[in-house]
Protein backbone atom coordinates (compact mmCIF):
# COMPACT_ATOMS: atom_id res chain seq x y z
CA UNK A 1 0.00 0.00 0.00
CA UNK A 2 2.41 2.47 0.59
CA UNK A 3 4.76 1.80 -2.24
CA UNK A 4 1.06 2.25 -4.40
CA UNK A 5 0.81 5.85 -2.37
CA UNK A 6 4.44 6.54 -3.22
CA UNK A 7 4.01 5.60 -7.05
CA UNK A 8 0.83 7.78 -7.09
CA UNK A 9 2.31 10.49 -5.46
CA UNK A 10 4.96 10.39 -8.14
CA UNK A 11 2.64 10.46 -10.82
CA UNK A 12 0.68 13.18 -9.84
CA UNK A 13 3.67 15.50 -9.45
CA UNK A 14 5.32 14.62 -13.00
CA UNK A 15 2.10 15.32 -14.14
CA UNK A 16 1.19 18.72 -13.00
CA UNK A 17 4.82 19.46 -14.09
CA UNK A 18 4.06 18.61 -17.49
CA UNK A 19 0.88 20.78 -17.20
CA UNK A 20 2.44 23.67 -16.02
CA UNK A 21 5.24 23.72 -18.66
CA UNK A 22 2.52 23.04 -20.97
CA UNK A 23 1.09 26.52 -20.06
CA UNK A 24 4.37 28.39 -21.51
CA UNK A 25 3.98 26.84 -24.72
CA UNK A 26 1.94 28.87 -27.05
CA UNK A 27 4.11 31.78 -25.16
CA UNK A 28 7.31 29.96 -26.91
CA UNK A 29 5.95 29.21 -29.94
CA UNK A 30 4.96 32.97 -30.53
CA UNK A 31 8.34 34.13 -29.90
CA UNK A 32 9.85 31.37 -32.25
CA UNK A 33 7.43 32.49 -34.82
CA UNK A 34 8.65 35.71 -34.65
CA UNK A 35 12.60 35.71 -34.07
CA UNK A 36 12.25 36.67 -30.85
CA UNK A 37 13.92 34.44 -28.26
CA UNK A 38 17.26 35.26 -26.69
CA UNK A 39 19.55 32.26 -27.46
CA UNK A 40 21.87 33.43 -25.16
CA UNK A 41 25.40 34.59 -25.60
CA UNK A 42 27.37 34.32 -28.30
CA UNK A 43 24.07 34.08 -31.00
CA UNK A 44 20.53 35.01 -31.07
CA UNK A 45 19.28 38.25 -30.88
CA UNK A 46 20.64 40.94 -29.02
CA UNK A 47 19.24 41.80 -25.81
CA UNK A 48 17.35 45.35 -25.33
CA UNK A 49 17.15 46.18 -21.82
CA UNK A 50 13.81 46.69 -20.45
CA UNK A 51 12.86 48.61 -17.03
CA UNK A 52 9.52 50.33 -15.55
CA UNK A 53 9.62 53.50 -12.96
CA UNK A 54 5.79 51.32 -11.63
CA UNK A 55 7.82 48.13 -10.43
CA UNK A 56 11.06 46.51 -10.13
CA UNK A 57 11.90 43.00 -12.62
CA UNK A 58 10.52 40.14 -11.15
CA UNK A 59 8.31 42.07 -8.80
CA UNK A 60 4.51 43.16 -7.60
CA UNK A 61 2.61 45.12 -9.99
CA UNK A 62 1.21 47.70 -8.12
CA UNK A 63 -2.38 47.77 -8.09
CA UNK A 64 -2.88 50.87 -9.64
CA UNK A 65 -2.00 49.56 -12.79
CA UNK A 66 -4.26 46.29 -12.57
CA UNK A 67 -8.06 46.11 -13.50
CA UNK A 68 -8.33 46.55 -9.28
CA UNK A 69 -7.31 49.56 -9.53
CA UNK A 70 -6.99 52.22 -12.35
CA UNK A 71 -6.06 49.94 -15.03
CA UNK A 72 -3.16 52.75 -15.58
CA UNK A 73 -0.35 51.66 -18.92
CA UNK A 74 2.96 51.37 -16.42
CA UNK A 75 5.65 53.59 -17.54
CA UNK A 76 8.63 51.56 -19.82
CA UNK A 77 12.09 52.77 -20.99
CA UNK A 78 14.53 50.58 -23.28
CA UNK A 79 17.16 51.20 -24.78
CA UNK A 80 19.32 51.67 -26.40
CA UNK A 81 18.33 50.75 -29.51
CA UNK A 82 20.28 48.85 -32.83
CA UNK A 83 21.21 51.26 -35.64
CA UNK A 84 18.89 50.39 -38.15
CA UNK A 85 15.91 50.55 -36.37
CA UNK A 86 12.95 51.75 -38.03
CA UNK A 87 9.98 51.31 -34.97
CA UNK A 88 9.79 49.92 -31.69
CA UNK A 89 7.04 47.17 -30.81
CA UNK A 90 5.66 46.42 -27.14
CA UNK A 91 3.80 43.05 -26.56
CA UNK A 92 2.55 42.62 -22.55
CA UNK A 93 1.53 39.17 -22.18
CA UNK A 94 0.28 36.87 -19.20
CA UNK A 95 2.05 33.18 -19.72
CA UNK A 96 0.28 31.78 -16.74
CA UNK A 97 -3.41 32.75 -17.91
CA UNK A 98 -5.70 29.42 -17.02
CA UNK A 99 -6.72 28.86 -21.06
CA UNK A 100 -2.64 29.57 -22.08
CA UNK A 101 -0.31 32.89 -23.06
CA UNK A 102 -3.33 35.74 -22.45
CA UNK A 103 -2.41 39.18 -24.71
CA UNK A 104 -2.96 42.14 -22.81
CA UNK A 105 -1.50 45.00 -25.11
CA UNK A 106 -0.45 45.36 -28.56
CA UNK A 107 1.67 48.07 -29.77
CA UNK A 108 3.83 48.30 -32.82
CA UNK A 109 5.36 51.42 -34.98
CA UNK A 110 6.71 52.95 -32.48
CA UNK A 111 9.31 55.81 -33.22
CA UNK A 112 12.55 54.26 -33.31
CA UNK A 113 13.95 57.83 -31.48
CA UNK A 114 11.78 57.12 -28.73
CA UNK A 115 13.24 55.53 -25.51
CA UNK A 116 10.38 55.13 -23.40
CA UNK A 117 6.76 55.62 -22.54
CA UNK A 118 4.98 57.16 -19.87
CA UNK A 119 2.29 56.09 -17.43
CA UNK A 120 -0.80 56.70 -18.88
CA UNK A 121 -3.92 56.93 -16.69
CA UNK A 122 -7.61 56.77 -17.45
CA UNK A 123 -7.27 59.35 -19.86
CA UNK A 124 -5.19 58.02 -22.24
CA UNK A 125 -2.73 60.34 -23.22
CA UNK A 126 -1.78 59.58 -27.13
CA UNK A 127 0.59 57.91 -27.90
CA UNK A 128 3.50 59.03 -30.16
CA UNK A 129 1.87 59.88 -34.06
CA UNK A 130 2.08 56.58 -35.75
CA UNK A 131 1.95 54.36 -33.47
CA UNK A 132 -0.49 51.53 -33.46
CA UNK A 133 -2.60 49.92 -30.35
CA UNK A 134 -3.68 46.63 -31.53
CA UNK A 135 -6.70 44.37 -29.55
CA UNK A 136 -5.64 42.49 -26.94
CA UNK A 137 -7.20 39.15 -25.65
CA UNK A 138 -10.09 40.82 -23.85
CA UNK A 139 -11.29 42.15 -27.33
CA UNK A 140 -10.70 45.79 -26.78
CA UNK A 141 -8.16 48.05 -28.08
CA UNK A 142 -5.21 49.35 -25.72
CA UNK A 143 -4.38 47.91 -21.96
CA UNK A 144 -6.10 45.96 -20.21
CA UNK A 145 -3.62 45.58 -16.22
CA UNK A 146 -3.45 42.44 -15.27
CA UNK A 147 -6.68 40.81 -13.86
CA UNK A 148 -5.93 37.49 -12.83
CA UNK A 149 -8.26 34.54 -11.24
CA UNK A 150 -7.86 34.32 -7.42
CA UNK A 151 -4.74 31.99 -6.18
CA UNK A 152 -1.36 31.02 -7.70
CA UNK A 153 0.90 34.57 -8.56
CA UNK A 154 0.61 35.02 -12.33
CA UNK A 155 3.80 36.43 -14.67
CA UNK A 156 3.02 39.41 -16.91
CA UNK A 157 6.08 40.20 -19.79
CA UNK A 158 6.42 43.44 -20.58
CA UNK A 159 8.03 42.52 -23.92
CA UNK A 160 9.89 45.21 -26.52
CA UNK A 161 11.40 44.76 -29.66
CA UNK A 162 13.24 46.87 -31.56
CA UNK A 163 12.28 45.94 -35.74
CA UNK A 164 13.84 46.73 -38.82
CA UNK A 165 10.69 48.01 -40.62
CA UNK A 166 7.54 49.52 -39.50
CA UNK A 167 4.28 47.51 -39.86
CA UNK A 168 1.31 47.88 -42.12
CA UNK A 169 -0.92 45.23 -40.30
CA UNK A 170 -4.80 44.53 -41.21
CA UNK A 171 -7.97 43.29 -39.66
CA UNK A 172 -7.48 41.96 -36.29
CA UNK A 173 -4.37 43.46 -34.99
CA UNK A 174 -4.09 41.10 -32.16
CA UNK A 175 -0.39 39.60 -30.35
CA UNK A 176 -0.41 36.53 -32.84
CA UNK A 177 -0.95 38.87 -35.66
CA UNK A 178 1.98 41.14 -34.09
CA UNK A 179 4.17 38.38 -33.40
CA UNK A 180 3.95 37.15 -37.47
CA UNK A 181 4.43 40.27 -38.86
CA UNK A 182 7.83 40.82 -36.79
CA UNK A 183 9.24 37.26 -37.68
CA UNK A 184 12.59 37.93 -39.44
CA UNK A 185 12.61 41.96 -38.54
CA UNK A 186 13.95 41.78 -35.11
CA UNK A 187 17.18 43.52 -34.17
CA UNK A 188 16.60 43.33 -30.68
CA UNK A 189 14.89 42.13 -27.65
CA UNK A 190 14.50 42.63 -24.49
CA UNK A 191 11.42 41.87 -21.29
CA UNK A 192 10.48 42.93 -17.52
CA UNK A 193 8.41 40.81 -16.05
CA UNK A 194 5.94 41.87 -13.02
CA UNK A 195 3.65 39.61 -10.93
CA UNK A 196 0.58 39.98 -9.80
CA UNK A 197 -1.80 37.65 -7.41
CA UNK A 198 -5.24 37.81 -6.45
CA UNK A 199 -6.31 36.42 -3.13
């Protein structure tokens, strides 16, 4: 009996493993599609480095900037970018959403001067001329903050890439869309990543 409740035991922890890499998947299979994984050093794509004045890498987003609060855009800077860069793309993404990688915001043509954004509250300031908000995963257009189910701490990447070419996309301008249209135009890359939990 308790070599059966060790065996089980076993099982049910490969398994949830499996499940929980499982989760990252369509994550790494967008950023494959579009050139954008860091291979490390010595190949790959350069790294852009990513930071945010609203929280530190790998820490709490404040709520302020969640749908509990006032679903504010957090500030981002990056920088600097490759010479040759003709816009600047931002993809914030949730890789531990319950139904896989959830898309939060979209935004691509970017001004490849520009080495940063601001917070943007309730009243949307506009962005830069040219630049594109896309949908995200709730179905509207700009941010949605990070609105997880109760429980487990969930990841958000706030992802930028620095292109080669600016972006003409049509109908639904979603992250998959995003992520297609960049494949083979990335110079460089670069991510913070906050978390937020919900009791």
């Amino acid at each position: 009996m308790g070599a059966h409740m060790e065996n089980w035991r076993l099982f049910t922890g490969i398994r949830e493993k499996v499940v929980r890499a499982a989760r990252h998947l369509p994550l790494v299979i967008l950023f494959l599609s579009c050139g954008c994984l860091v291979t490390g050093e010595g190949g790959g794509i350069p790294h852009l480095e990513v930071t945010s004045g609203a929280f530190a890498a790998g820490g709490q987003i404040p709520v302020a900037y969640t749908c509990d609060g006032e679903n504010i855009t957090p500030a981002l800077a990056w920088g600097p970018v490759p010479a040759g860069t003709a816009s600047v793309a931002i993809l914030v993404t949730d890789t531990d959403a319950p139904g896989g990688t959830f898309t939060h915001w979209v935004v691509y043509n970017l001004p490849p001067g520009l080495q940063g954004i601001p917070a943007r509250g309730p009243g949307r300031a506009a962005l830069p001329a040219g630049a594109v908000e896309g949908t995200n995963d709730m179905g509207r257009t700009g941010y949605t903050g990070p609105c997880p189910p109760g429980g487990k701490p969930h990841h958000y990447h706030f992802t930028v890439s620095a292109l080669d070419t600016t972006l003409n996309l049509t109908g639904r301008q979603d992250g998959r869309m995003l992520a297609g249209a960049m494949a083979g135009h990335v110079l460089a890359r670069g991510e913070i990543v906050g978390i937020y939990q919900r009791a």
